[in-house]
Protein backbone atom coordinates (compact mmCIF):
# COMPACT_ATOMS: atom_id res chain seq x y z
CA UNK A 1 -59.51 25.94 57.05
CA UNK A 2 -58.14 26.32 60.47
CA UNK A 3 -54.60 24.57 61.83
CA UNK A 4 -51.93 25.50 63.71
CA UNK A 5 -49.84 22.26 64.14
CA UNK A 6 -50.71 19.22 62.86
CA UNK A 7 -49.14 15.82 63.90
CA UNK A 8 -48.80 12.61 62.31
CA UNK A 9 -51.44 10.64 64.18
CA UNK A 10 -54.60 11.05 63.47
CA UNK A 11 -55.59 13.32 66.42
CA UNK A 12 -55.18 16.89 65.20
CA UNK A 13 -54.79 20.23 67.35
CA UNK A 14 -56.36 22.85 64.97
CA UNK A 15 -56.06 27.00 64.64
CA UNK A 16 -57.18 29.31 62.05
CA UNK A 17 -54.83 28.80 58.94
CA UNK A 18 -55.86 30.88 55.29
CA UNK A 19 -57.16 28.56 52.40
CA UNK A 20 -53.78 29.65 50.58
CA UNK A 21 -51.67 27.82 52.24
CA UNK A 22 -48.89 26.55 50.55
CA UNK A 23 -45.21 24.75 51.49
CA UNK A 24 -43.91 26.01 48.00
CA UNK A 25 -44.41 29.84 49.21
CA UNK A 26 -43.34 30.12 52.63
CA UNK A 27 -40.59 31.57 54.08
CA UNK A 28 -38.13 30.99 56.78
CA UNK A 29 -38.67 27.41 58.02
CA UNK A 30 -36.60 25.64 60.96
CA UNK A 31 -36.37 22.55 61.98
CA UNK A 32 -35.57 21.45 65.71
CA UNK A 33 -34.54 17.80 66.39
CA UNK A 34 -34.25 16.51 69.82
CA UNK A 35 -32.25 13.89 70.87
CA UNK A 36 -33.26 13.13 74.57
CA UNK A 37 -31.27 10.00 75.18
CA UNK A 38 -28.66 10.84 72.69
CA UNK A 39 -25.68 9.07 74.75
CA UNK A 40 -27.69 6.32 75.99
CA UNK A 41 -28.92 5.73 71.91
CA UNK A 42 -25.32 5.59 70.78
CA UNK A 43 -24.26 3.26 73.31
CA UNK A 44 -27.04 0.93 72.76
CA UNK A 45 -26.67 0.99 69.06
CA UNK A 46 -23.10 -0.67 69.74
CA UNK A 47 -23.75 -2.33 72.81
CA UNK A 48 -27.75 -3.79 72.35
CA UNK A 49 -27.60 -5.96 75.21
CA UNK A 50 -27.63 -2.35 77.22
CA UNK A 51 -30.94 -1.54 75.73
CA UNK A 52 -32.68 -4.20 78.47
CA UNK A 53 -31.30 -2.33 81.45
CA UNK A 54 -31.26 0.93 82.99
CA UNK A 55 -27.93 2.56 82.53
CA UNK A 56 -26.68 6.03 82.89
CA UNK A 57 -23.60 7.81 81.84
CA UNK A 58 -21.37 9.82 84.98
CA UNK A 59 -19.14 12.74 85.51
CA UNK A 60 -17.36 13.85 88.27
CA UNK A 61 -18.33 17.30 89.82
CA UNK A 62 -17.14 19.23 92.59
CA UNK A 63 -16.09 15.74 94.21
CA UNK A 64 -19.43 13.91 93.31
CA UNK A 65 -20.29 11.44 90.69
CA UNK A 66 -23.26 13.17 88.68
CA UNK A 67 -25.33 11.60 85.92
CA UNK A 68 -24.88 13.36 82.87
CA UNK A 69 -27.08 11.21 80.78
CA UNK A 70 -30.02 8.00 81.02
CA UNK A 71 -31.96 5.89 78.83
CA UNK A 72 -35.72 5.69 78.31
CA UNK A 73 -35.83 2.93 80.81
CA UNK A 74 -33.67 4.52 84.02
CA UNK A 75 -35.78 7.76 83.42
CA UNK A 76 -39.09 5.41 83.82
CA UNK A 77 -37.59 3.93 87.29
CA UNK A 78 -36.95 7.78 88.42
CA UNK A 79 -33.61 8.38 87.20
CA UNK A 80 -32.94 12.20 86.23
CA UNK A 81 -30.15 14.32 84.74
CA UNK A 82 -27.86 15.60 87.57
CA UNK A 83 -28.63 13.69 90.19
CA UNK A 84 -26.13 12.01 92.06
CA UNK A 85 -25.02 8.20 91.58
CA UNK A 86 -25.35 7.21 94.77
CA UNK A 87 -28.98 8.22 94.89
CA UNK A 88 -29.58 7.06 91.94
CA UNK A 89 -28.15 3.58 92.81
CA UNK A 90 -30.59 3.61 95.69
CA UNK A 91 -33.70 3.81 93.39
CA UNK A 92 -32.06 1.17 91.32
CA UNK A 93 -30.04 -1.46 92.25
CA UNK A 94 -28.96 -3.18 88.92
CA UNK A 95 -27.96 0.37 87.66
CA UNK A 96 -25.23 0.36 85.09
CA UNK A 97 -22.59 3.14 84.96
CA UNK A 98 -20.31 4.36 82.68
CA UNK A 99 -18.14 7.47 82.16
CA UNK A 100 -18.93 9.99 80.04
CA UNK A 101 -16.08 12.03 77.86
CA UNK A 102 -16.09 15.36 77.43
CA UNK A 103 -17.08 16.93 74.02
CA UNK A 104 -18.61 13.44 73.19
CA UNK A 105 -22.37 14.85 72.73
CA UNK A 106 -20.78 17.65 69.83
CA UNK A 107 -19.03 14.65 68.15
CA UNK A 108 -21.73 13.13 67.91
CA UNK A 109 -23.94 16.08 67.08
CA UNK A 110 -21.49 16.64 64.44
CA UNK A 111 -22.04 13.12 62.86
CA UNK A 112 -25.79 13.48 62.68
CA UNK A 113 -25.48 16.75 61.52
CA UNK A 114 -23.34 15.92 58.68
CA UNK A 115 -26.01 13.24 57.99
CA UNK A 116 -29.29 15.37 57.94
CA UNK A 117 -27.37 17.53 55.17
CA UNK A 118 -29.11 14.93 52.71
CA UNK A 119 -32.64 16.93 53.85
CA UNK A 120 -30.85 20.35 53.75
CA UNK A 121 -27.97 22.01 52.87
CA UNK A 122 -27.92 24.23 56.24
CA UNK A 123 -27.31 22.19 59.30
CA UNK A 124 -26.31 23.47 63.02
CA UNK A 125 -25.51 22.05 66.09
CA UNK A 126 -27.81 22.67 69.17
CA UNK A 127 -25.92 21.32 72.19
CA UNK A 128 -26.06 19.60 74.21
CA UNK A 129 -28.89 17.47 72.71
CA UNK A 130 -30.08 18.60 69.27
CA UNK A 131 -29.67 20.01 65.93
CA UNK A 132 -31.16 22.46 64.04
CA UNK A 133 -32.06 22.81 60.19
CA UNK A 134 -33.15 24.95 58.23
CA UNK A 135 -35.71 23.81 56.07
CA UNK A 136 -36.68 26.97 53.94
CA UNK A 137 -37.34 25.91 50.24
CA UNK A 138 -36.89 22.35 50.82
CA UNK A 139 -40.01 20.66 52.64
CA UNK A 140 -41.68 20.44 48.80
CA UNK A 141 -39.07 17.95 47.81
CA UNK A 142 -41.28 15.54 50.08
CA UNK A 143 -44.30 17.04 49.04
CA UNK A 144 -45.39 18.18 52.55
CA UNK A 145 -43.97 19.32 56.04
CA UNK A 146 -45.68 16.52 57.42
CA UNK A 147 -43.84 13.66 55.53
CA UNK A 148 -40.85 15.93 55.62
CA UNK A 149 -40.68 15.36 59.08
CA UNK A 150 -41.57 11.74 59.28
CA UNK A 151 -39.20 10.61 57.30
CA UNK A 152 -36.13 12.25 58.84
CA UNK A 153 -37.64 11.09 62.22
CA UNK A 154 -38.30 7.50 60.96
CA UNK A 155 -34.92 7.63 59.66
CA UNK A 156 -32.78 8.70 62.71
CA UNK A 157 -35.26 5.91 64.72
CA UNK A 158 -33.87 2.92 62.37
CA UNK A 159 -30.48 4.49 63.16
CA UNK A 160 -31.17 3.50 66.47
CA UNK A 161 -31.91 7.56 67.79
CA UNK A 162 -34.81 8.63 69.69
CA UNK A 163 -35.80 11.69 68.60
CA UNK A 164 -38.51 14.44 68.44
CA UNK A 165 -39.07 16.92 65.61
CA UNK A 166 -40.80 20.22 65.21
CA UNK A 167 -40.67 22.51 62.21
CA UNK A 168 -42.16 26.15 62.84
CA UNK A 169 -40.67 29.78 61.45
CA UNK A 170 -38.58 30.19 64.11
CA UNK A 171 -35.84 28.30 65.80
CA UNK A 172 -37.06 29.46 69.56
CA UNK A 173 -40.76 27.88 68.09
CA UNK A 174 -39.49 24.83 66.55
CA UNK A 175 -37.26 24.26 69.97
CA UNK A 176 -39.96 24.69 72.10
CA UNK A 177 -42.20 22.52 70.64
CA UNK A 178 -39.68 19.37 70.00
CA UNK A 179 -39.11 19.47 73.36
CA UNK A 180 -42.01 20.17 75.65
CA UNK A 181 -45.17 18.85 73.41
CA UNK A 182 -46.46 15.57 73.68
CA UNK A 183 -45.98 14.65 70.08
CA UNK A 184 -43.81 15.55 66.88
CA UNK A 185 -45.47 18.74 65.29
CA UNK A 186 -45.78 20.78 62.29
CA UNK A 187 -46.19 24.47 63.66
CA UNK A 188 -48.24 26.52 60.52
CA UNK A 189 -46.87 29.46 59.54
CA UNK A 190 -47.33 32.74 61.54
CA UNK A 191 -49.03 30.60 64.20
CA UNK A 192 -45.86 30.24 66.85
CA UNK A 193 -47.88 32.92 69.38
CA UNK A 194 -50.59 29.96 69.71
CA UNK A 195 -47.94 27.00 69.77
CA UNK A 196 -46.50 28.33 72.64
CA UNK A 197 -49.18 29.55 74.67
CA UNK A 198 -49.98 25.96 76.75
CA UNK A 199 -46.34 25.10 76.75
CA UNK A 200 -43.88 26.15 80.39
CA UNK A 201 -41.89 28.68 80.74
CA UNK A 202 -38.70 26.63 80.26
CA UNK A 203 -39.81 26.56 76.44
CA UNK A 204 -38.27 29.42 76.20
CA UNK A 205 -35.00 28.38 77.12
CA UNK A 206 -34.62 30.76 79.83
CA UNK A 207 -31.80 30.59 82.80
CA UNK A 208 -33.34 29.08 86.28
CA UNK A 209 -33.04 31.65 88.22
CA UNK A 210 -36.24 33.44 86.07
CA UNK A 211 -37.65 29.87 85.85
CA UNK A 212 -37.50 29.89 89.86
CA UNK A 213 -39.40 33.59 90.12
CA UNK A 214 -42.25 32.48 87.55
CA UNK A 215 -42.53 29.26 89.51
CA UNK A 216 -42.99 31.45 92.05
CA UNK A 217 -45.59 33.38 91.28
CA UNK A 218 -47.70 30.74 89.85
CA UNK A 219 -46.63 31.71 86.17
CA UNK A 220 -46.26 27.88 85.27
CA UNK A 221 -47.59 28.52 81.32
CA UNK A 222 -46.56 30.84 78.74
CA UNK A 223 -50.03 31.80 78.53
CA UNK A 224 -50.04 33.30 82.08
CA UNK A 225 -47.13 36.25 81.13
CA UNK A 226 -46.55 37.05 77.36
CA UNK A 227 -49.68 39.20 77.71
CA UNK A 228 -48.53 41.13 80.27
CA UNK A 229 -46.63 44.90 79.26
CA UNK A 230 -43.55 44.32 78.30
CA UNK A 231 -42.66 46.83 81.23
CA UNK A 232 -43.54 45.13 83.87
CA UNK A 233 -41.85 41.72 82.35
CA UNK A 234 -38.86 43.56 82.37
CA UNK A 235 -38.70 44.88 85.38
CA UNK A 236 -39.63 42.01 87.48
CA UNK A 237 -37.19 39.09 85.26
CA UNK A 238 -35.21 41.22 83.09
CA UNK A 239 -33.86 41.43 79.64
CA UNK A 240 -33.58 38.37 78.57
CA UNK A 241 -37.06 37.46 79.38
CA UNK A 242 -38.55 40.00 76.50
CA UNK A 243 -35.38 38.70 74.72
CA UNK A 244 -36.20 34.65 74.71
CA UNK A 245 -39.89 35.31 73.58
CA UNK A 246 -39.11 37.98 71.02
CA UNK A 247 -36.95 35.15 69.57
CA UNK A 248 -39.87 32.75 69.97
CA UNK A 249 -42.20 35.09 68.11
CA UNK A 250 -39.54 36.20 65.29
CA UNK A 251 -39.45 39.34 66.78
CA UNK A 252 -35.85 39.09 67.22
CA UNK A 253 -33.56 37.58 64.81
CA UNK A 254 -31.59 34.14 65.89
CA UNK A 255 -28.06 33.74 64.75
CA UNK A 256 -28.12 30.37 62.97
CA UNK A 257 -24.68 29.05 61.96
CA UNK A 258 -24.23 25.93 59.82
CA UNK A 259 -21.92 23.11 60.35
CA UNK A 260 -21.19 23.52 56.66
CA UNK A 261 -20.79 26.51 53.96
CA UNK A 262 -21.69 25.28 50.97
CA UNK A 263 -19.11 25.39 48.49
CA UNK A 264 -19.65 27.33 45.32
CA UNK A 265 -19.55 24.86 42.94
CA UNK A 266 -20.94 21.75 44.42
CA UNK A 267 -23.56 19.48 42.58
CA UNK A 268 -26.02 16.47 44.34
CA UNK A 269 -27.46 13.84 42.45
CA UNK A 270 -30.46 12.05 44.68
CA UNK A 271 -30.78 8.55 43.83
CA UNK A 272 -34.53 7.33 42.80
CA UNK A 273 -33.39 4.05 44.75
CA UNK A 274 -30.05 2.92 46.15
CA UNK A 275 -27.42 2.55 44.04
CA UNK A 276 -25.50 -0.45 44.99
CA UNK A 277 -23.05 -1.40 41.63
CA UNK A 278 -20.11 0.17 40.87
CA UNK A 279 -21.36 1.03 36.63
CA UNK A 280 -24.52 2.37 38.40
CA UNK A 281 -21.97 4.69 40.57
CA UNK A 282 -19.64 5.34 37.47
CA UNK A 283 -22.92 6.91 35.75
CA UNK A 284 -23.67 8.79 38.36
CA UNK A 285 -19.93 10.26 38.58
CA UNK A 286 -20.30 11.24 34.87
CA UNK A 287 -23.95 13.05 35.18
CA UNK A 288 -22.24 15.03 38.14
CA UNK A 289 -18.89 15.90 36.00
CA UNK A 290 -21.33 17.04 33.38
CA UNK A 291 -23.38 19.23 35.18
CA UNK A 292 -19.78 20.54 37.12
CA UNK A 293 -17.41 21.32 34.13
CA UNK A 294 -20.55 23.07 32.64
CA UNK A 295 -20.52 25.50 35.03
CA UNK A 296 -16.62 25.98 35.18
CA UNK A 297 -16.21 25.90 31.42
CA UNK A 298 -18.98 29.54 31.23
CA UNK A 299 -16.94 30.93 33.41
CA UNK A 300 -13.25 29.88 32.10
CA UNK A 301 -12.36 27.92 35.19
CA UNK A 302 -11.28 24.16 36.20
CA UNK A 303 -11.24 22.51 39.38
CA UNK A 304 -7.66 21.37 40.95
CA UNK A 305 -9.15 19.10 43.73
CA UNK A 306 -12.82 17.69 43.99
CA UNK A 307 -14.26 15.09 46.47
CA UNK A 308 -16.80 12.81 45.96
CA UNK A 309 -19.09 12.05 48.82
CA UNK A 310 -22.34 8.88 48.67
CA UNK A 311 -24.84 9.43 51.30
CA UNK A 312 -25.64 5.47 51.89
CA UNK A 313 -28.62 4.65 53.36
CA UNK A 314 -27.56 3.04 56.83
CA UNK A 315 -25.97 6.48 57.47
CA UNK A 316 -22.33 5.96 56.72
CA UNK A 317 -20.74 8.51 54.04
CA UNK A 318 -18.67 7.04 51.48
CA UNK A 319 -16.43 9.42 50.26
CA UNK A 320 -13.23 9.40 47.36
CA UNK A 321 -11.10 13.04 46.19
CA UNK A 322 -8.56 13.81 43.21
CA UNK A 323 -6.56 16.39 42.55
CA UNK A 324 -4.88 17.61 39.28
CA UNK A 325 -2.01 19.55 38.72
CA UNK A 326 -3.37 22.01 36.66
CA UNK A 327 -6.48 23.85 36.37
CA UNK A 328 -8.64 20.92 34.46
CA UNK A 329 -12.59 21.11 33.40
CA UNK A 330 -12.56 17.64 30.74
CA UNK A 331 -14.92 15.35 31.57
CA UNK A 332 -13.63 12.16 30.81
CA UNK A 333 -10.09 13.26 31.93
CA UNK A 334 -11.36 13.83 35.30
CA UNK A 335 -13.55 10.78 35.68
CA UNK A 336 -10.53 8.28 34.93
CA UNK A 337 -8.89 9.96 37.88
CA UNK A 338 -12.16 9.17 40.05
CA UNK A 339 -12.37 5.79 38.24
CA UNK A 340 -9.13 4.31 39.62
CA UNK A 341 -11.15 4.96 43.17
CA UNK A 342 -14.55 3.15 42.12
CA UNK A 343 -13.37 -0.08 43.30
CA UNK A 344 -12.78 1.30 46.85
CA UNK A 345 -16.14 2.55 47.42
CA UNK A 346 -17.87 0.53 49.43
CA UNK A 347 -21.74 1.08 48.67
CA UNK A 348 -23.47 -1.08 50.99
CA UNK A 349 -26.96 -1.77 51.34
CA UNK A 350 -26.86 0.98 48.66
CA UNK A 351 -26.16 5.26 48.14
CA UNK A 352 -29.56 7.51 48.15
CA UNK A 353 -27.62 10.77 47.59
CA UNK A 354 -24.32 12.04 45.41
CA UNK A 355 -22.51 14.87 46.16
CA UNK A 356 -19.63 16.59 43.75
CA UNK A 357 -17.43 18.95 45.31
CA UNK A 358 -14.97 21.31 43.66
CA UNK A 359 -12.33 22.26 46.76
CA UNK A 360 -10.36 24.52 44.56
CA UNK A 361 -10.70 26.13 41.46
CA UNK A 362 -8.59 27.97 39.34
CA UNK A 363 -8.83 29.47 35.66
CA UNK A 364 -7.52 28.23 32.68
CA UNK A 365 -4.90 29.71 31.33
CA UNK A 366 -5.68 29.57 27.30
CA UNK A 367 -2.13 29.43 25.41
CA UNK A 368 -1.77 29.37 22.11
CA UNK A 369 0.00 25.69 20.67
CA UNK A 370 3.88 25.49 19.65
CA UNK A 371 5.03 24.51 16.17
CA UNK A 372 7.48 22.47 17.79
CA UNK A 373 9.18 22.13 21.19
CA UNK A 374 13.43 21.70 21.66
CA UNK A 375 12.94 20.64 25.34
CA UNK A 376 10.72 19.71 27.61
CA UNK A 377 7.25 21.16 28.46
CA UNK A 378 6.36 20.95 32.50
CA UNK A 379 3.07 22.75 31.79
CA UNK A 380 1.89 20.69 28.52
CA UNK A 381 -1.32 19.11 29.36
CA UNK A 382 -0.09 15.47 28.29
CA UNK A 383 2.32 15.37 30.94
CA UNK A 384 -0.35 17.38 33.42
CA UNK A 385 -2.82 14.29 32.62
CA UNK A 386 0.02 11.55 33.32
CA UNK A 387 1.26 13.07 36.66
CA UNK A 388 -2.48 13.19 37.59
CA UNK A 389 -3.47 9.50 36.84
CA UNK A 390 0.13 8.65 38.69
CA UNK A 391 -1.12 10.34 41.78
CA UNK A 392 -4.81 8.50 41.75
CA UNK A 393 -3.06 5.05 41.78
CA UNK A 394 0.03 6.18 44.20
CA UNK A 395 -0.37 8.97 46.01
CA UNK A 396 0.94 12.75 45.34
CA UNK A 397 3.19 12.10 48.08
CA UNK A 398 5.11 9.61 46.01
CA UNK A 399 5.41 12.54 42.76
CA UNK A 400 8.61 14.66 43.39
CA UNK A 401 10.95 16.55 40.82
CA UNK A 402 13.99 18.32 41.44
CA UNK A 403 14.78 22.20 41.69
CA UNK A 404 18.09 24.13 41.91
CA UNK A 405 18.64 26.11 44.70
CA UNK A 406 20.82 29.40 45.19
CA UNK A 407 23.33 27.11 47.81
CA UNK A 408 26.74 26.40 47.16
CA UNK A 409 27.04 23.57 49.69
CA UNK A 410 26.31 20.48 47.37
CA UNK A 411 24.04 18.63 49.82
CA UNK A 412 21.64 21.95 49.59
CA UNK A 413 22.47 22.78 45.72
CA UNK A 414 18.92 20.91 44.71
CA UNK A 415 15.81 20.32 46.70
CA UNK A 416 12.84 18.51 46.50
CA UNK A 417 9.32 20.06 45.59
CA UNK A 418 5.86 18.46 44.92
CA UNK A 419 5.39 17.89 41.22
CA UNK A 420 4.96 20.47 38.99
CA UNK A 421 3.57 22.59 41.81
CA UNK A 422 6.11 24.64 42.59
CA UNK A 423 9.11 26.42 40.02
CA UNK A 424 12.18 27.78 40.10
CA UNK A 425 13.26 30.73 38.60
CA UNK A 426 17.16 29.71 39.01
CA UNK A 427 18.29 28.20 35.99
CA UNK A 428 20.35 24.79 35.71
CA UNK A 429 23.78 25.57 35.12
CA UNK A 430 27.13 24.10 35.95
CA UNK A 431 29.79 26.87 35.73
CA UNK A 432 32.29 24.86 38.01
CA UNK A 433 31.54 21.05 37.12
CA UNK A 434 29.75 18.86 39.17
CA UNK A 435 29.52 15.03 39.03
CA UNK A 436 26.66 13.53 37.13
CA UNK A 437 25.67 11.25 40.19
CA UNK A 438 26.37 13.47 43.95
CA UNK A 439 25.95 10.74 46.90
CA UNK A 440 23.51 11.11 49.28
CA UNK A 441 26.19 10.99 52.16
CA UNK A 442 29.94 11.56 51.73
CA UNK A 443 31.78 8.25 52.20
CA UNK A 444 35.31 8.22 54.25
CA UNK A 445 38.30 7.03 52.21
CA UNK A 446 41.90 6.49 52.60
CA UNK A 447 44.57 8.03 51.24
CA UNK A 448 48.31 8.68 50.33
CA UNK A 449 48.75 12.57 50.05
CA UNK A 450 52.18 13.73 49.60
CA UNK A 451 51.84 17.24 51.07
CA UNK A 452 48.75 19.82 51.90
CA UNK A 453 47.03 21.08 48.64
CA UNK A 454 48.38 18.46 47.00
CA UNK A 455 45.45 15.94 45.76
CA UNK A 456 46.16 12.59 47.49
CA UNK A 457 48.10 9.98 44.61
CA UNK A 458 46.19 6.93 45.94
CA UNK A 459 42.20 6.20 47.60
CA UNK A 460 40.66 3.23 48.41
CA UNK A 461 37.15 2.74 47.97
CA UNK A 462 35.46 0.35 49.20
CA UNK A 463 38.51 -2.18 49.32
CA UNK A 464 39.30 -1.17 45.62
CA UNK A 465 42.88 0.80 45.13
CA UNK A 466 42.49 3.54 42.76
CA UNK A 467 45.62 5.10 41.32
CA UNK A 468 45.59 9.00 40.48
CA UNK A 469 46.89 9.99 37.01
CA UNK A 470 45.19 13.33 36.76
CA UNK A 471 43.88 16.09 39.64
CA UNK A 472 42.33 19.32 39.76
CA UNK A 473 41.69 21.35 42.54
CA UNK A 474 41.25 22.12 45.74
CA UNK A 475 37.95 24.14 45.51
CA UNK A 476 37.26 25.27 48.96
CA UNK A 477 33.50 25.43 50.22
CA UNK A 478 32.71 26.78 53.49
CA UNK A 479 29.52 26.28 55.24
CA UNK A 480 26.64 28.90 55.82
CA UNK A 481 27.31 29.91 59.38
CA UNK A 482 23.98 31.13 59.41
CA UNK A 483 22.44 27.27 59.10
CA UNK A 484 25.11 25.47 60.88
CA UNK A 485 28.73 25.02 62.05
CA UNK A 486 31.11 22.78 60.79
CA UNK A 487 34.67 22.91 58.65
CA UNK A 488 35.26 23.52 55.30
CA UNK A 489 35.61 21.09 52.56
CA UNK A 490 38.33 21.32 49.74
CA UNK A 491 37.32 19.47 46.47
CA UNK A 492 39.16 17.52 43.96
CA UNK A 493 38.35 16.03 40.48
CA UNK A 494 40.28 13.60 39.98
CA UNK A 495 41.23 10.31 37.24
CA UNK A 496 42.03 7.50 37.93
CA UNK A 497 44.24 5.07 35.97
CA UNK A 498 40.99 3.14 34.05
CA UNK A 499 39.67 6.89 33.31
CA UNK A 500 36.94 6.67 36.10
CA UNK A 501 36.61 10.37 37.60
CA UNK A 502 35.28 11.12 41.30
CA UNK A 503 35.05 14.21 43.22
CA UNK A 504 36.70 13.83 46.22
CA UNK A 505 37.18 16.57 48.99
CA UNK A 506 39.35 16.64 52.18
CA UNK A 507 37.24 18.38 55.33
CA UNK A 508 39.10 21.06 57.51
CA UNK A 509 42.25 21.95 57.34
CA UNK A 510 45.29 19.55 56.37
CA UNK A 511 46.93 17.68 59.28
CA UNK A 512 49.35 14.64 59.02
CA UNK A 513 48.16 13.39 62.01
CA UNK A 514 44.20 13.35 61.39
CA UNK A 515 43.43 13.59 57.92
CA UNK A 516 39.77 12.87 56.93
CA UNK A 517 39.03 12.38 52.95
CA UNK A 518 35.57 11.70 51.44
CA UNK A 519 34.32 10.82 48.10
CA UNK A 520 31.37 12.60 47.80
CA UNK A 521 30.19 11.92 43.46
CA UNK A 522 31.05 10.26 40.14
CA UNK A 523 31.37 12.51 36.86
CA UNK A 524 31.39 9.09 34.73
């Protein structure tokens, strides 16, 4: 049997190719896909009246409007990448224009790469028009390379992308061949050398200024040089030359860096067809639990956070997270904290693909159970489960407990921390009294104080007179002049005639003339 790359029309290029050959077997296998209207594609896909007219997208440079990017129909009428509006204006007249944004081609790389993840786990960006899989061990899950590719090209087409795939060993091959062959190829394995060999020297993704000497010198095909001695290669174009094709061949290895590390314990669930109902996506949630606390149970752990992600087919992600507040690896206590979510998903025209996250993970602490408990438990697991089904519905945001801190200025005495994820080791005491209910601001109040350090014998609250028939004090609390400046405060407990008690303070020093008094709590 002889092939080298096949396509999927019926017209076949062939090379020598060994009997044996099989997908399951092979080794390194990348994928190139090339976007050549990529800007042009997303516009139309949101604009389709634009997909009837020539229109380009424009930057300014050095003073002068250059087109960055054209659709299928300005390139027919001439229009190319870098030439200048003006000209291009002159070749045609109904041109439409619109400014481009920088970093807009990665964002939008980014998108499809997140989206070809269904067809790999290893995805990279190739700017500024492509992106890169790698497709080693995965091709069999469509039985062939050949359907492999047709599908993710038929795919990104309904999205509304033109686009041109090659798989070969090698990301220089696959490149090369997405972009300068006449049709979408499968390059066989070990065969790059002959995949290249009719293809230009730009193929190899060299800079111009070697592009301009092999022009030059009549070197317009691969085939023409990368026979030659690799001395005389370097000496006439340099380095990089030998470089680019030792890449092309393998030779050289090619740093390939995915969009996305997969996490250790993640788990996909591919959907035989598109799920569409939300007890269709509750089953799936419990078949991916299942397989998930599995593996965290052997090896003593629980997840804290996981997210949820449903690859619909249209190409939008769905996506839903929880979080617990302790390490947690129960099945159906997890899954009621992704059910309260369900009813937000929004599945479409339907999910093809499931993917289960664990963000964090953390062991489980195995302690042995209590005969009884005097007070309360912040770790117990019942109150663990409660504060975790709170959060689904409301938010974590919206869970807060107080702690003690080591202050003695009674607006910084407590503070407030995130459920039970943070502890103090300052116990609650109360070795000078302190009123059962502190206000959140100190309110000003008048008073009749017979002399200084004497606690006033009359205040009026809030238009009520309250008469003094017991006092205690002053207590004088300064202020941290490393936080902030301000006067002291001298406090007062103090009982009023119906047995009401209030803590009441007088700030700075005494003086007839200005006097300011607060009441700052209530002890009952």
């Amino acid at each position: 049997m002889e092939r080298a790359f096949k396509t999927s029309n019926s017209k076949l290029k062939y090379y020598k190719l060994l009997e044996n050959y099989k997908q399951v077997n092979m080794g390194k296998r990348f994928v190139s896909i090339w976007f050549p209207f990529l800007l042009t594609d997303w516009l139309g896909i949101r604009r389709p009246a634009l997909k009837e007219v020539a229109c380009v997208f424009t930057a300014a440079v050095k003073g002068r409007i250059i087109i960055t990017a054209c659709n299928a129909l300005a390139a027919k009428q001439g229009i190319q990448i870098g030439m200048v509006l003006a000209d291009a204006r002159a070749l045609v007249h109904e041109l439409e224009a619109f400014d481009d944004k920088p970093n807009r081609n990665a964002k939008l790389l980014q998108g499809l790469a997140e989206w070809c993840i269904r067809y790999t786990p290893f995805v990279s960006i190739d700017l500024p028009d492509g992106i890169l899989l790698d497709a080693s061990g995965c091709t069999h899950l469509w039985d062939t390379e050949e359907h492999y590719l047709a599908q993710i090209s038929r795919r990104l087409k309904e999205l509304g992308y033109t686009n041109k795939p090659a798989i070969a060993d090698t990301i220089g091959t696959s490149w090369a061949v997405s972009r300068f062959s006449t049709q979408e190829f499968v390059v066989a394995q070990k065969r790059q050398y002959y995949a290249l060999l009719s293809l230009p020297p730009a193929a190899l993704r060299l800079e111009q200024s070697i592009l301009d000497r092999l022009n030059k010198l009549g070197l317009q095909k691969i085939e023409r040089f990368i026979q030659m001695p690799r001395s005389v290669l370097r000496r006439r174009f340099g380095e990089n030359l030998l470089h680019r094709i030792g890449q092309a061949m393998g030779d050289v290895p090619e740093v390939f860096n995915p969009i996305v590390i997969v996490p250790e314990y993640e788990e996909r669930l591919p959907c035989l067809e598109p799920i569409k109902t939300a007890p269709a996506i509750e089953i799936a949630i419990k078949k991916l639990l299942e397989q998930l606390c599995s593996r965290l149970k052997k090896e003593g752990l629980g997840l804290r956070s996981a997210e949820l992600k449903g690859f619909r087919i249209d190409g939008k992600i769905i996506r839903t997270s929880i979080g617990t507040n302790q390490s947690n690896n129960d099945v159906q206590h997890l899954f009621k904290l992704f059910a309260l979510n369900i009813d937000k998903l929004a599945p479409g025209l339907g999910v093809e693909l499931f993917l289960l996250t664990a963000n964090k993970v953390e062991p489980i602490i195995q302690a042995q159970d209590k005969l009884w408990i005097t007070q309360s438990d912040l770790q117990s697991p019942a109150l663990s489960a409660l504060l975790d089904r709170v959060a689904g519905k409301v938010g974590i945001a919206a869970i807060r407990r107080f702690l003690p801190q080591a202050q003695y200025w009674p607006e910084r005495a407590i503070k407030k921390t995130a459920a039970l994820s943070e502890n103090s080791n300052l116990p609650w005491h109360n070795p000078l009294g302190r009123p059962i209910h502190l206000l959140h601001q100190p309110e000003n109040i008048q008073v009749t104080a017979p002399i200084p350090d004497y606690p006033p014998l009359i205040f009026i609250y809030k238009g009520k007179k309250h008469h003094i028939k017991k006092a205690d004090g002053p207590e004088r609390l300064e202020r941290s002049w490393w936080l902030e400046d301000g006067e002291h405060r001298d406090y007062y407990i103090v009982e009023d005639d119906d047995g009401c008690r209030y803590w009441l303070f007088r700030a700075g020093h005494y003086s007839a003339e200005n006097s300011r008094w607060f009441i700052h709590g209530f002890f009952a």
